[in-house]
C-alpha atoms as a PDB file:
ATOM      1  CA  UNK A   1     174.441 -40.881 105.162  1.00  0.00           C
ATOM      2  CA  UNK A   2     173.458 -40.119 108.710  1.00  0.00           C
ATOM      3  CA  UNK A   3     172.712 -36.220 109.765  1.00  0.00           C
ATOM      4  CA  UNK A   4     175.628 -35.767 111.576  1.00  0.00           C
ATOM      5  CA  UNK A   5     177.821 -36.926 108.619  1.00  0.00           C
ATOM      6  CA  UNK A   6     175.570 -34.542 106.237  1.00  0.00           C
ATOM      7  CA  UNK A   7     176.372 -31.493 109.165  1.00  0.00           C
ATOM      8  CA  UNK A   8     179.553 -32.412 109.498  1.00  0.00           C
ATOM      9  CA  UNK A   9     180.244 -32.149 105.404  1.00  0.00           C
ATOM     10  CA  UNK A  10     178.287 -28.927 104.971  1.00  0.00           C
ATOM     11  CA  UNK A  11     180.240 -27.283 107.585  1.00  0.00           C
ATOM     12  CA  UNK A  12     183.450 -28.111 105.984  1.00  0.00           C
ATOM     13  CA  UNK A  13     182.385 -27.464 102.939  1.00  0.00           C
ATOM     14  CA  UNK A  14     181.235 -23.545 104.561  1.00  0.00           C
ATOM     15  CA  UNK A  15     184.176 -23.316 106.152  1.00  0.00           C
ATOM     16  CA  UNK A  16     186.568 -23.924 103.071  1.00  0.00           C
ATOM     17  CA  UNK A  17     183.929 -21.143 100.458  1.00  0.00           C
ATOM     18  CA  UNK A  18     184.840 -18.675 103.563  1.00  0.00           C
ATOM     19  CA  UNK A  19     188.508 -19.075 103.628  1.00  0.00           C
ATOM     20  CA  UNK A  20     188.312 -18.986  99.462  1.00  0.00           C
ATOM     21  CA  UNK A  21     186.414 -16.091  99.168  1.00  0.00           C
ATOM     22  CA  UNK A  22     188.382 -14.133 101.865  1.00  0.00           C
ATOM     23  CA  UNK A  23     191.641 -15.213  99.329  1.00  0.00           C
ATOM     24  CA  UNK A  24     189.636 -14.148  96.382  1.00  0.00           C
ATOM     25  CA  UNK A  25     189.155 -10.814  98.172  1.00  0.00           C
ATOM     26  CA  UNK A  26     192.625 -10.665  99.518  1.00  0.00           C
ATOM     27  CA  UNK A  27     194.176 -10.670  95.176  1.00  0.00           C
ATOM     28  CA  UNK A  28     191.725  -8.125  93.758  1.00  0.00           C
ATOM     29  CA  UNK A  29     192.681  -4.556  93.962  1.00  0.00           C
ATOM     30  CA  UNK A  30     189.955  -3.084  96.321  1.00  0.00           C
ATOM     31  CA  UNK A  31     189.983  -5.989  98.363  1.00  0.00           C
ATOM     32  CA  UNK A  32     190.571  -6.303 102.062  1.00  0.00           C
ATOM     33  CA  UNK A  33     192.847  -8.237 103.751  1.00  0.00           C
ATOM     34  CA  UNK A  34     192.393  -9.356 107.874  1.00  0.00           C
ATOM     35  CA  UNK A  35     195.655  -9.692 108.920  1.00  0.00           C
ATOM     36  CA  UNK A  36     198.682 -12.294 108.867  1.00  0.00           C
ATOM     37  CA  UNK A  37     201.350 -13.386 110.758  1.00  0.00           C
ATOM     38  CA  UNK A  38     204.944 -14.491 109.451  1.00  0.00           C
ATOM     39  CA  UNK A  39     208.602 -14.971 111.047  1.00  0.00           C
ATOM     40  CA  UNK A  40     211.525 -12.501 111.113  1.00  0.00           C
ATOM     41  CA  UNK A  41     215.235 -13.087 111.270  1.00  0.00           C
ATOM     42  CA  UNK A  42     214.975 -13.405 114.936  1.00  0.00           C
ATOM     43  CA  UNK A  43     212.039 -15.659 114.369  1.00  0.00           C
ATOM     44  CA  UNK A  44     209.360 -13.492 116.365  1.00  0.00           C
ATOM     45  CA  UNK A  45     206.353 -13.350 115.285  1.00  0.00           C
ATOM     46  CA  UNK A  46     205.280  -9.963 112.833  1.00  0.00           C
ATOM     47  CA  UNK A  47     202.050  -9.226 111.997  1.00  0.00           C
ATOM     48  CA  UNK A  48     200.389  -7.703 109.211  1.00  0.00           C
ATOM     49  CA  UNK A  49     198.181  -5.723 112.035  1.00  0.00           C
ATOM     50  CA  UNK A  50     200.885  -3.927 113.943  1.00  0.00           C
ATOM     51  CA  UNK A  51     201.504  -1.569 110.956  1.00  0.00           C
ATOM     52  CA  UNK A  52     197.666  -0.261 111.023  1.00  0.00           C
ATOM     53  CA  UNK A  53     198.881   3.408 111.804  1.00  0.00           C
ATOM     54  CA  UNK A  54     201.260   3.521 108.856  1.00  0.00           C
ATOM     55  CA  UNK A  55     199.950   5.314 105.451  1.00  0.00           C
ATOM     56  CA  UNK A  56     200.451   2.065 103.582  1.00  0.00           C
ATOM     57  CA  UNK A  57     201.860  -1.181 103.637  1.00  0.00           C
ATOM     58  CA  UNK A  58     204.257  -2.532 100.881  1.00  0.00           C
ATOM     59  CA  UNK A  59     204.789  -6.200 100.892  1.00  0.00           C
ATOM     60  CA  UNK A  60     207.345  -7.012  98.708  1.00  0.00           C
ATOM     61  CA  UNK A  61     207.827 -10.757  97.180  1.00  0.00           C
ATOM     62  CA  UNK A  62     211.652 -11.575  96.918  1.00  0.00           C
ATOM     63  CA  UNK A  63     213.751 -14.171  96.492  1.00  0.00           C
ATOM     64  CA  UNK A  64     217.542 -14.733  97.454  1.00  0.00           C
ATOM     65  CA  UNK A  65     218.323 -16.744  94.715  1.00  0.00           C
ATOM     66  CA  UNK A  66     216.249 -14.625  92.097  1.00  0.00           C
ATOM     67  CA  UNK A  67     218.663 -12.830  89.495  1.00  0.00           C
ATOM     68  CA  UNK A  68     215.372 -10.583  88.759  1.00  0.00           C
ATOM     69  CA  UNK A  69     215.221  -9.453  92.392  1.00  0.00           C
ATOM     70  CA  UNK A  70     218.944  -8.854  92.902  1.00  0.00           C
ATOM     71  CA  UNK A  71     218.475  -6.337  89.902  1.00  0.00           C
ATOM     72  CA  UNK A  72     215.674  -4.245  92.127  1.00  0.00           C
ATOM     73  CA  UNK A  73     217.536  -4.212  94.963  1.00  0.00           C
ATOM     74  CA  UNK A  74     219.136  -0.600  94.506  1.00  0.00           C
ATOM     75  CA  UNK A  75     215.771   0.703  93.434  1.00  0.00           C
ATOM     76  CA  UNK A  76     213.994  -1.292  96.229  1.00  0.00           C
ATOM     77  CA  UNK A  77     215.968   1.082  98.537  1.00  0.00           C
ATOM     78  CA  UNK A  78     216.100   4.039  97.363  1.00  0.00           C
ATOM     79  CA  UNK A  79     212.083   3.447  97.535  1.00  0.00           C
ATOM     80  CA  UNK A  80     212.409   2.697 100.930  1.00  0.00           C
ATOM     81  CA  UNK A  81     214.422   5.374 101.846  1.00  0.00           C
ATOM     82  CA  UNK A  82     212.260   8.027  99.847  1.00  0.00           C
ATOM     83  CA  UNK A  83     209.033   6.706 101.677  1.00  0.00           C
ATOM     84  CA  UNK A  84     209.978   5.255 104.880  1.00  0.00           C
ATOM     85  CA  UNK A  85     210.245   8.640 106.379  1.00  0.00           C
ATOM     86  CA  UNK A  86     207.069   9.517 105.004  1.00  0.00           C
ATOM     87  CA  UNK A  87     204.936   6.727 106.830  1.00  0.00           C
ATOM     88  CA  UNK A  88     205.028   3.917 104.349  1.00  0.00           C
ATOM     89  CA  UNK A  89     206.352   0.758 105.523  1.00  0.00           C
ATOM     90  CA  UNK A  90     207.691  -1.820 103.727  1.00  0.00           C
ATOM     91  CA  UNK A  91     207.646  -5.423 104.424  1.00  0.00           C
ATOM     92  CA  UNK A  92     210.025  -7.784 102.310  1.00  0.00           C
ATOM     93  CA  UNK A  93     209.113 -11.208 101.917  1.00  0.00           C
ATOM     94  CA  UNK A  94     211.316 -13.918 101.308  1.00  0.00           C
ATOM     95  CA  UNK A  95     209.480 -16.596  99.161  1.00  0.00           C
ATOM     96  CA  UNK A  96     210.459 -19.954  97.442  1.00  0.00           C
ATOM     97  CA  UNK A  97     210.840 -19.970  93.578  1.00  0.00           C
ATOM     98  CA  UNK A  98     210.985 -22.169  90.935  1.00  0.00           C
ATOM     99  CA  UNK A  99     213.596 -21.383  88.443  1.00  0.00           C
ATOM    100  CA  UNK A 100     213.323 -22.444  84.863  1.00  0.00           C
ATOM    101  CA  UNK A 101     217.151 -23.336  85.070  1.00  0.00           C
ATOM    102  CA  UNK A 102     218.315 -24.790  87.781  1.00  0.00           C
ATOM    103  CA  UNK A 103     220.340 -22.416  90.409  1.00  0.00           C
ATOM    104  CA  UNK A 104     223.911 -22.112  91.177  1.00  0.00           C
ATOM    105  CA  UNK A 105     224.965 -24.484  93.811  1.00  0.00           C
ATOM    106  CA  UNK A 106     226.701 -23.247  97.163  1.00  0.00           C
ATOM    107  CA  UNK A 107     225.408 -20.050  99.031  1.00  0.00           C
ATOM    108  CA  UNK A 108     223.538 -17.322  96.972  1.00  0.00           C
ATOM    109  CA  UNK A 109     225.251 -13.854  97.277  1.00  0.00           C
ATOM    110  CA  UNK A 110     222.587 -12.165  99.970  1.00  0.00           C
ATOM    111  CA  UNK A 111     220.759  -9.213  98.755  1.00  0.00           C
ATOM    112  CA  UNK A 112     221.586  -6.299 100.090  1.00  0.00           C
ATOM    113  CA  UNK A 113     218.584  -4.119 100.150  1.00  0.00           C
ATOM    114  CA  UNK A 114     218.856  -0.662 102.549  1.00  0.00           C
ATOM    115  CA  UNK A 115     217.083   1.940 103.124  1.00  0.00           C
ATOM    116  CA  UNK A 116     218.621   5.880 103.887  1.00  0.00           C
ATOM    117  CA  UNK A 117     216.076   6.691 106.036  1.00  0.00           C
ATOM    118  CA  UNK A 118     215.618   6.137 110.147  1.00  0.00           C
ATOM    119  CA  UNK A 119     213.436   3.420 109.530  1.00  0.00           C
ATOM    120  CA  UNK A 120     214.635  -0.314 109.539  1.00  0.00           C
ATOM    121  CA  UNK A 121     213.701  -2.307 107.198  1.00  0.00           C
ATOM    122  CA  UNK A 122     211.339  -5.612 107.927  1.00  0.00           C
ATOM    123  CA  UNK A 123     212.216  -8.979 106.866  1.00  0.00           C
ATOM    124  CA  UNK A 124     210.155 -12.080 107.032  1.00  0.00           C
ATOM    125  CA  UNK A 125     209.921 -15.376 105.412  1.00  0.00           C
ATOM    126  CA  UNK A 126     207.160 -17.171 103.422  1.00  0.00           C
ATOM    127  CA  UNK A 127     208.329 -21.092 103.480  1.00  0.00           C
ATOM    128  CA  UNK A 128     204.722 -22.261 103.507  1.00  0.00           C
ATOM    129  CA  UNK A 129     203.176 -19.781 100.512  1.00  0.00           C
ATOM    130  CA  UNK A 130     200.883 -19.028 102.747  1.00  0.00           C
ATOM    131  CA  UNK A 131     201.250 -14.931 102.846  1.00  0.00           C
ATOM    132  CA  UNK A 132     202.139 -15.207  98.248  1.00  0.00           C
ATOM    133  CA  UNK A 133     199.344 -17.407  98.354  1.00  0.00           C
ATOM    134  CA  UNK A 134     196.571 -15.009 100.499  1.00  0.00           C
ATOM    135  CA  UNK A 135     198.022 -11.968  98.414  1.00  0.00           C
ATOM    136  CA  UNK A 136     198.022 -13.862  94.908  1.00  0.00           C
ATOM    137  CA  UNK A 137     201.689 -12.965  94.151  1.00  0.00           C
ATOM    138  CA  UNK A 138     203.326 -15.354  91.452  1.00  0.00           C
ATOM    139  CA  UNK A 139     206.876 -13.817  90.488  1.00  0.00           C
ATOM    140  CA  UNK A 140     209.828 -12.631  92.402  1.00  0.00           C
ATOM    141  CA  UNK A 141     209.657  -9.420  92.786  1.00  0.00           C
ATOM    142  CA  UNK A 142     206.297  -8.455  92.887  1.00  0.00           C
ATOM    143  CA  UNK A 143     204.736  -5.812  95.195  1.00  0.00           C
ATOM    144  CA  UNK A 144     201.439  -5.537  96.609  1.00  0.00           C
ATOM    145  CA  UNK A 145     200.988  -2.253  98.447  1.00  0.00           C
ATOM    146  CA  UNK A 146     198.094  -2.107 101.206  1.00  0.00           C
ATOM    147  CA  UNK A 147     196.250   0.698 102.931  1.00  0.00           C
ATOM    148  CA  UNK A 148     194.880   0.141 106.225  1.00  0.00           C
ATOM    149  CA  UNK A 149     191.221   1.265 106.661  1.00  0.00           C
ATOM    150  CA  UNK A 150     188.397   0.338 109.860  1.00  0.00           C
ATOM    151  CA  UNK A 151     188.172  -3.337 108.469  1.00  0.00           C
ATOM    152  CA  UNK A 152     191.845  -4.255 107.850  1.00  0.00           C
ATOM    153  CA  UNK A 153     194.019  -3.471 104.965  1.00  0.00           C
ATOM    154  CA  UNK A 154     193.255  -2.503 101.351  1.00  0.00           C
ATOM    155  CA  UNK A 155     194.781  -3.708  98.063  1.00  0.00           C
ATOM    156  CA  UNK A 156     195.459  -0.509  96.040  1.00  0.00           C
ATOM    157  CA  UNK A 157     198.015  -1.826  93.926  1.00  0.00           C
ATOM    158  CA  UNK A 158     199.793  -5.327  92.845  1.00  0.00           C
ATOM    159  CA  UNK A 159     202.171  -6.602  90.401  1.00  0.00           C
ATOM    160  CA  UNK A 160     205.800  -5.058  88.983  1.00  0.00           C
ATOM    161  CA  UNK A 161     207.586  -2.254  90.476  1.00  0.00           C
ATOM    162  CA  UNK A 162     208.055  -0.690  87.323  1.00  0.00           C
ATOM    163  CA  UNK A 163     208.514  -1.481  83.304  1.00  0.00           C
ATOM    164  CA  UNK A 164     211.991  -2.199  82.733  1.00  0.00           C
ATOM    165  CA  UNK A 165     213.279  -4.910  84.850  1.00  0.00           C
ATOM    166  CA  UNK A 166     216.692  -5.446  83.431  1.00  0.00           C
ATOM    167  CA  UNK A 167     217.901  -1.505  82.928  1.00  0.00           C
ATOM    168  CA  UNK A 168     217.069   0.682  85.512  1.00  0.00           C
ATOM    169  CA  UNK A 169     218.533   3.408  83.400  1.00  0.00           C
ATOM    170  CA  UNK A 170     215.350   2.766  80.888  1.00  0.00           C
ATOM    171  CA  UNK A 171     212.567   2.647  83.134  1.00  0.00           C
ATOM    172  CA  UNK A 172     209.970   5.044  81.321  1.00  0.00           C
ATOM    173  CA  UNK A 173     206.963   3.706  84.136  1.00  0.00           C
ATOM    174  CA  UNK A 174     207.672   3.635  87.780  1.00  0.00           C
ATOM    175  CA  UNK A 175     204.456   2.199  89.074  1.00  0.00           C
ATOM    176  CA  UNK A 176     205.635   1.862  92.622  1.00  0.00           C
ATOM    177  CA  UNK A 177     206.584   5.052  92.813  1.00  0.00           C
ATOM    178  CA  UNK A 178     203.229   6.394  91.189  1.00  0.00           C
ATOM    179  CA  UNK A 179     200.910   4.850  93.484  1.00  0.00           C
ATOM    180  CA  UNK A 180     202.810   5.259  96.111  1.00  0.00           C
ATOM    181  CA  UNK A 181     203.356   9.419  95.565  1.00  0.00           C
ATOM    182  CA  UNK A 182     199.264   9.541  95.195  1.00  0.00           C
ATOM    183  CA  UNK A 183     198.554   7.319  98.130  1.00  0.00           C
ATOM    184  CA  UNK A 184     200.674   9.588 100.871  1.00  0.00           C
ATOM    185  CA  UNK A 185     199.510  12.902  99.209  1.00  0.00           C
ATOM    186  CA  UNK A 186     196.057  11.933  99.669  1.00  0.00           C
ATOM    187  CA  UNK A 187     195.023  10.856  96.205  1.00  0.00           C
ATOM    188  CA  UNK A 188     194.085   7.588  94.960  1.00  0.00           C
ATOM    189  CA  UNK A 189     196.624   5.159  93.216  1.00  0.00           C
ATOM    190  CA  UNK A 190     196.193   5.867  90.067  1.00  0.00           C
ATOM    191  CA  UNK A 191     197.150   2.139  88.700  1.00  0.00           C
ATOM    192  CA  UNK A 192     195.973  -0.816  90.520  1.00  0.00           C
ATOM    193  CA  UNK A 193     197.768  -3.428  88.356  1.00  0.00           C
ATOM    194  CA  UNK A 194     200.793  -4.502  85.985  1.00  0.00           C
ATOM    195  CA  UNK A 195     201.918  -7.564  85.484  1.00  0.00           C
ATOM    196  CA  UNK A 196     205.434  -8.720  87.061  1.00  0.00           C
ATOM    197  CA  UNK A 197     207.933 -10.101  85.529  1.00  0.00           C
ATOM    198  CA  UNK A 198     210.744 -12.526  87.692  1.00  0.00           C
ATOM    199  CA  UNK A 199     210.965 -15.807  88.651  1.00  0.00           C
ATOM    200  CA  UNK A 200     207.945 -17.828  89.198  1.00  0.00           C
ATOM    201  CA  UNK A 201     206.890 -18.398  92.869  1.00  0.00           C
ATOM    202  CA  UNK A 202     207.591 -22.380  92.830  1.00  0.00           C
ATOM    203  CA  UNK A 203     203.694 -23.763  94.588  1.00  0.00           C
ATOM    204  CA  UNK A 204     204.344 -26.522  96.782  1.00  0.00           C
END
């Protein structure tokens, strides 16, 4: 093999332990994450970056076809309304799935997640897995809240919004709401991870 070939290979191969390690980084609680950029319903570009002033960042994984995230969607806004107006912002994510029974042919009734406050809330879509991929999220819903600091934003939490996903009226553990009360009083998160449970995020 000739030394350019040789180059050539070791700079791919470089290249590819960066991108991997910066993914690695980007799923671990404590880890930073640069920046991304996805698509809104008016298909203009929204990046991660333009929410740097905000207290924190949650990016929520949802799916319209998901029965799992039509059952959040009241507590998804009542969230959002309870911490939009106190500088959190959250960004939901619509994300392909893989469902263990096939879905319901014809259109999927739209979730209808609102928030109280002034703010509006931010959707974007995830066709390519690139964003679930980066952040390591595997079910519908599932939440990763960031934090932005000097080199870009950290992961304080990730995984289920709380304990009971079927009966709101049992939930004993809100973990959202936990790490999210610490994080804009000043404390630290107090949980960094549950597992979710929803539908699988379907990988391409």
């Amino acid at each position: 093999m000739s030394f350019r070939r040789i180059s050539l290979a070791l700079a791919a191969a470089l290249l590819f332990g960066v991108v991997a390690v910066g993914t690695v980084r980007a799923q671990s609680t404590g880890g930073t994450v640069a920046d991304f950029t996805l698509k809104n319903a008016a298909n203009a570009d929204v990046k991660l970056s333009s929410y740097a002033s905000s207290k924190a960042v949650v990016v929520v994984f949802i799916s319209q076809s998901c029965p799992f995230s039509k059952l959040y969607q009241d507590r998804l806004s009542k969230l959002a309304t309870t911490y939009g107006s106190k500088g959190v912002e959250f960004l939901f994510i619509d994300t392909p799935i893989n469902l263990e029974a096939s879905a319901a042919e014809g259109e999927t009734e739209k979730l209808k997640i609102k928030s109280g406050s002034a703010n509006n809330l931010t959707y974007l879509r995830d066709d390519s897995q690139k964003v679930s991929s980066l952040l390591g999220a595997t079910k519908t819903p599932e939440v990763v809240v960031l934090q932005p600091s000097s080199n870009g934003f950290v992961v304080r939490y990730k995984g289920a919004i709380d304990d009971n996903p079927q009966m709101e009226a049992y939930v004993k553990e809100n973990y959202l709401g936990t790490v999210l009360a610490n994080l804009t009083a000043g404390r630290p998160a107090g949980v960094a991870y549950q597992r979710a449970a929803g539908c699988l995020i379907k990988k391409n």
